[in-house]
Protein backbone atom coordinates (compact mmCIF):
# COMPACT_ATOMS: atom_id res chain seq x y z
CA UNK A 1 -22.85 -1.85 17.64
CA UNK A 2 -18.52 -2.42 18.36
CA UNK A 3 -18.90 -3.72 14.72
CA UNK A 4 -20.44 -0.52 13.32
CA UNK A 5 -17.82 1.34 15.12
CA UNK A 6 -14.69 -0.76 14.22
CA UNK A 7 -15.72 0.01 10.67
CA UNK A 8 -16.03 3.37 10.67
CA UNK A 9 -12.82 3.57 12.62
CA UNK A 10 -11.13 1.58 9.94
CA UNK A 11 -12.74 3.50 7.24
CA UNK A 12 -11.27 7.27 8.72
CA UNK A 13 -7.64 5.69 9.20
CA UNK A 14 -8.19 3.77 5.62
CA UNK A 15 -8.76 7.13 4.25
CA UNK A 16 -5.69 9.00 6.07
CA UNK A 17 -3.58 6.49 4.86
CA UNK A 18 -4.42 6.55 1.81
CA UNK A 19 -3.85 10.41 1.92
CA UNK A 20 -0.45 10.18 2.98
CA UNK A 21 0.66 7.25 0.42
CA UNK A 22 -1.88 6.74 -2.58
CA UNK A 23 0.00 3.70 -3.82
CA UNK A 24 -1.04 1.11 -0.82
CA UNK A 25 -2.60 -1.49 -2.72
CA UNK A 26 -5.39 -3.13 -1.06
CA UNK A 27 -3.02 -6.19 -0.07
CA UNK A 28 -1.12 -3.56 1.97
CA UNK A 29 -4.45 -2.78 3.55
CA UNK A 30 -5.48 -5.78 4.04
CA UNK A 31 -2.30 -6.25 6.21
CA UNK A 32 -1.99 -3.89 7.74
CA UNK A 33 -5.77 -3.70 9.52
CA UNK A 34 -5.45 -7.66 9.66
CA UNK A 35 -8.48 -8.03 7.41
CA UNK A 36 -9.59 -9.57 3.97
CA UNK A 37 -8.72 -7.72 0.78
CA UNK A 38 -12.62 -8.03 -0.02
CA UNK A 39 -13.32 -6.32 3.22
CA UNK A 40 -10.57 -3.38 2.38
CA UNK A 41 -12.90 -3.14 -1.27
CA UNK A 42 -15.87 -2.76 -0.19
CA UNK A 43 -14.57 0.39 2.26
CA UNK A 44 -13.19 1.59 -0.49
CA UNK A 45 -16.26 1.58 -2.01
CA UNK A 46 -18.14 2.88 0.51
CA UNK A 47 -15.68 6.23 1.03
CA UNK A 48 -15.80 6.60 -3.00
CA UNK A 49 -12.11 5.82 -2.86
CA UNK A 50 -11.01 4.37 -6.52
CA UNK A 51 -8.67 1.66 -6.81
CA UNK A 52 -4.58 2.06 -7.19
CA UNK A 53 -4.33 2.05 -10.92
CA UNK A 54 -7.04 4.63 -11.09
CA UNK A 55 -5.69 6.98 -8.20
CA UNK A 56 -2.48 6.46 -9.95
CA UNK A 57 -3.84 7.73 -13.33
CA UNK A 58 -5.85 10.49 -11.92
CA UNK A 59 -2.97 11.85 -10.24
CA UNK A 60 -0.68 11.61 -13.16
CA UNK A 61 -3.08 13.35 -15.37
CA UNK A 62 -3.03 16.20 -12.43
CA UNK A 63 0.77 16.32 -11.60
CA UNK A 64 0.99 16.66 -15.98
CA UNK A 65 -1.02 19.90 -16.06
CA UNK A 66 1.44 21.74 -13.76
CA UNK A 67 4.18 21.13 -15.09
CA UNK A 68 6.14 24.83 -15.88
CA UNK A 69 9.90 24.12 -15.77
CA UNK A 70 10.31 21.29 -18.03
CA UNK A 71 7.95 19.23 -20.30
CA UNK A 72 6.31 16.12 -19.78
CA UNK A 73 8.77 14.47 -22.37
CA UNK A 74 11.53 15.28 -20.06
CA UNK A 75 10.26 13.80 -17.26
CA UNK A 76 12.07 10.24 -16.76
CA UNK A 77 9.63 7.64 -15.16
CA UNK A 78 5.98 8.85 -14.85
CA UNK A 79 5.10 11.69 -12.88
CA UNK A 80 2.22 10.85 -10.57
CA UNK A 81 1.90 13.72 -8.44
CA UNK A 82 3.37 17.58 -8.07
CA UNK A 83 2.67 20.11 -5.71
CA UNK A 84 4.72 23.12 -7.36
CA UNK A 85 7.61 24.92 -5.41
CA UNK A 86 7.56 22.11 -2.59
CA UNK A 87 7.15 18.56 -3.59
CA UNK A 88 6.78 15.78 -6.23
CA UNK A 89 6.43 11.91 -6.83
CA UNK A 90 6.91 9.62 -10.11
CA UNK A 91 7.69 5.85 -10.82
CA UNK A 92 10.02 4.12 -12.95
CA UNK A 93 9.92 0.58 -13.70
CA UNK A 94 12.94 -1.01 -14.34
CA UNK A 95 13.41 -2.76 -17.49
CA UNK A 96 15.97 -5.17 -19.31
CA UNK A 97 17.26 -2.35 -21.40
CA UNK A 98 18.01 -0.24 -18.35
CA UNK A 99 20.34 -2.95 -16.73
CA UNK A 100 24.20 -3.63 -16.58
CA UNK A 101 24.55 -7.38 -18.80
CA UNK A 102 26.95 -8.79 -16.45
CA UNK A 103 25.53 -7.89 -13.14
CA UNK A 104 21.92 -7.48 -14.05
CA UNK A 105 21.77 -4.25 -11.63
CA UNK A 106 19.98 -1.17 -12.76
CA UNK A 107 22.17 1.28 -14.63
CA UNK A 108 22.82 4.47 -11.97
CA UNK A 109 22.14 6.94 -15.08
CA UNK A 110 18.27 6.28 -15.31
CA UNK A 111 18.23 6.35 -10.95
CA UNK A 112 19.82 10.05 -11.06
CA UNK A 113 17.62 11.01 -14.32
CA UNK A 114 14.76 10.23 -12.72
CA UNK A 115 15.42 12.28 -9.47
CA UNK A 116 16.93 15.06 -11.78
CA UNK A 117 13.71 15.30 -14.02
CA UNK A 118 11.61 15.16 -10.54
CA UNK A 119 13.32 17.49 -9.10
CA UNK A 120 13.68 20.29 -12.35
CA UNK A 121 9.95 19.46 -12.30
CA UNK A 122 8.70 21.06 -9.08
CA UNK A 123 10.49 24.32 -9.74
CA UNK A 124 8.19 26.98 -10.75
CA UNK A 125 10.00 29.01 -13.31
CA UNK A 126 10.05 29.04 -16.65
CA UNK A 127 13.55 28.19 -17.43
CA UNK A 128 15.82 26.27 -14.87
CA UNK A 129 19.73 24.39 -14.31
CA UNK A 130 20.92 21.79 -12.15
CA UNK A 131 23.88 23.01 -10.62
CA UNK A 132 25.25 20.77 -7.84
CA UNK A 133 24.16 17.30 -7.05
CA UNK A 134 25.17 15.07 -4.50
CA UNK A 135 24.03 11.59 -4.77
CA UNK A 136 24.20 8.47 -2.87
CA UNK A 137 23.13 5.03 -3.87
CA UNK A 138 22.26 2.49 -1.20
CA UNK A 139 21.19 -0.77 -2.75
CA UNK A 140 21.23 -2.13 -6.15
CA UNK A 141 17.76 -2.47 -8.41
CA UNK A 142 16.97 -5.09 -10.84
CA UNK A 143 15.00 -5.55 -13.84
CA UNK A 144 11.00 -5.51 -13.13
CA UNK A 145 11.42 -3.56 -9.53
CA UNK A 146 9.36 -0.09 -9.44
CA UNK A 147 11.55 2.64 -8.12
CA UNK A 148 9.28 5.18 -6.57
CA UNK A 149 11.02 8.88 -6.01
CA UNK A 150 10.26 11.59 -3.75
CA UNK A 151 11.44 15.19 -4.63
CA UNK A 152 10.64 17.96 -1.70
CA UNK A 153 11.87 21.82 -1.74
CA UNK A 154 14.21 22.23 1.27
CA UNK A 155 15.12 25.63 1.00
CA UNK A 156 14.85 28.44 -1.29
CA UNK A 157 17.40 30.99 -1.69
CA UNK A 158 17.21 34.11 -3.85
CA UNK A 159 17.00 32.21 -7.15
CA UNK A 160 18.21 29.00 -5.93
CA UNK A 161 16.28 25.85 -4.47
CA UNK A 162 18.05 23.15 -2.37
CA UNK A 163 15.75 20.24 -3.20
CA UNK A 164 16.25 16.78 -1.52
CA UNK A 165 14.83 13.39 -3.81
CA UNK A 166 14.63 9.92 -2.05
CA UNK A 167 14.05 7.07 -3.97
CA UNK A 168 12.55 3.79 -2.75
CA UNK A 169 12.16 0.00 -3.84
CA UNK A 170 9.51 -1.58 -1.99
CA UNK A 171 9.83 0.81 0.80
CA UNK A 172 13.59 0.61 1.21
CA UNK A 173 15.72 3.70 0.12
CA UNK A 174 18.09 2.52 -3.01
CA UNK A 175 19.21 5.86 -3.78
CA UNK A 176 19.16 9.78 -2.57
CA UNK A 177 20.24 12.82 -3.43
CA UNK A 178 20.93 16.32 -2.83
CA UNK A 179 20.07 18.95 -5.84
CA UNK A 180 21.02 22.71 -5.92
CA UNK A 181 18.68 23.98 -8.95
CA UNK A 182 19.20 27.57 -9.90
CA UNK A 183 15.91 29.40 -12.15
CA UNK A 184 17.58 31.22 -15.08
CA UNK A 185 16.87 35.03 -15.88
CA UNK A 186 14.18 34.96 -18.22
CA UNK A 187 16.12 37.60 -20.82
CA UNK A 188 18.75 34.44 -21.17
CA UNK A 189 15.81 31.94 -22.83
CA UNK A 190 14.66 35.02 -25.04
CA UNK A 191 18.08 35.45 -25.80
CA UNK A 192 18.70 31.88 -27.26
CA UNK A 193 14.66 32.45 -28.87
CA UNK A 194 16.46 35.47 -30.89
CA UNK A 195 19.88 33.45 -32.19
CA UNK A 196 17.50 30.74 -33.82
């Protein structure tokens, strides 16, 4: 009977943590509720919980059909989740094009492109500018890492959003930034619609 009831506790926290961070693989899991991986599957299983590549794609293929600022083309890294007017997430992997020869670090352009695009993204207007950013970056990334970023609405103001973006390399924070993001009058894109 403590067996039946160790499970099911395991099972509710399995699926709150899995609600808070969707990309815990099952070797995380496994970890973290000193377990086997086989025993983390078959909860899984049992809540009707897919595995990480599929909750991955499903929420990618959700966070696309928001979208409203930008386009899915501008997006740098994949988008993988977006809550409009308050938060996002997306992944880059790093690859050998993206990195300094000499030093083999990641070049800081694709880091700030990727929070830029995130953050652009969870605006919902039609037609939007970065206008101040602040950015910090901690710790170098290298070819092959997965940079995970996470953009969140601070403040709003008027027509002007103070949105904060972390990203993260295997939980530590390589790089952050501050983005002040300003939604354009609408009469400005018809404007440039007219000139073509």
């Amino acid at each position: 009977m403590g067996s039946a009831a160790n499970k099911k506790l395991r099972q509710t926290k399995l699926q709150s943590l899995l609600a808070k961070n969707p990309f815990l693989t099952d070797e995380n899991l496994a970890e973290q509720f000193e377990v086997s991986i086989q025993t983390i599957r078959l909860d899984r299983l049992a809540l009707g919980i897919p595995e990480l590549r599929e909750r991955t794609r499903f929420m990618a293929e959700n966070a696309q059909k928001k979208l409203q600022s930008i386009t899915s083309a501008d997006i740098v890294g994949e988008l993988i989740d977006l809550e409009m007017g308050a938060s996002g997430i997306s992944m880059l992997t790093v690859t050998r094009e993206m990195i300094l020869q000499k030093t083999g670090v990641c070049r800081e352009q694709y880091l700030f492109a990727q929070a830029n695009s995130l953050a652009l993204a969870i605006i919902d207007a039609p037609s939007i500018q970065s206008s101040v950013a602040n950015v910090k970056y901690k710790i170098p990334v290298y070819a092959g890492s997965v940079v995970v970023a996470r953009a969140e609405v601070k403040r709003k103001q008027d027509n002007k959003y103070t949105i904060w973006v972390k990203i993260r390399n295997n939980r530590k924070e390589v790089f952050r930034a501050k983005f002040l993001i300003a939604s354009l009058p609408e009469e400005r894109g018809q404007e440039d619609e007219n000139r073509s």
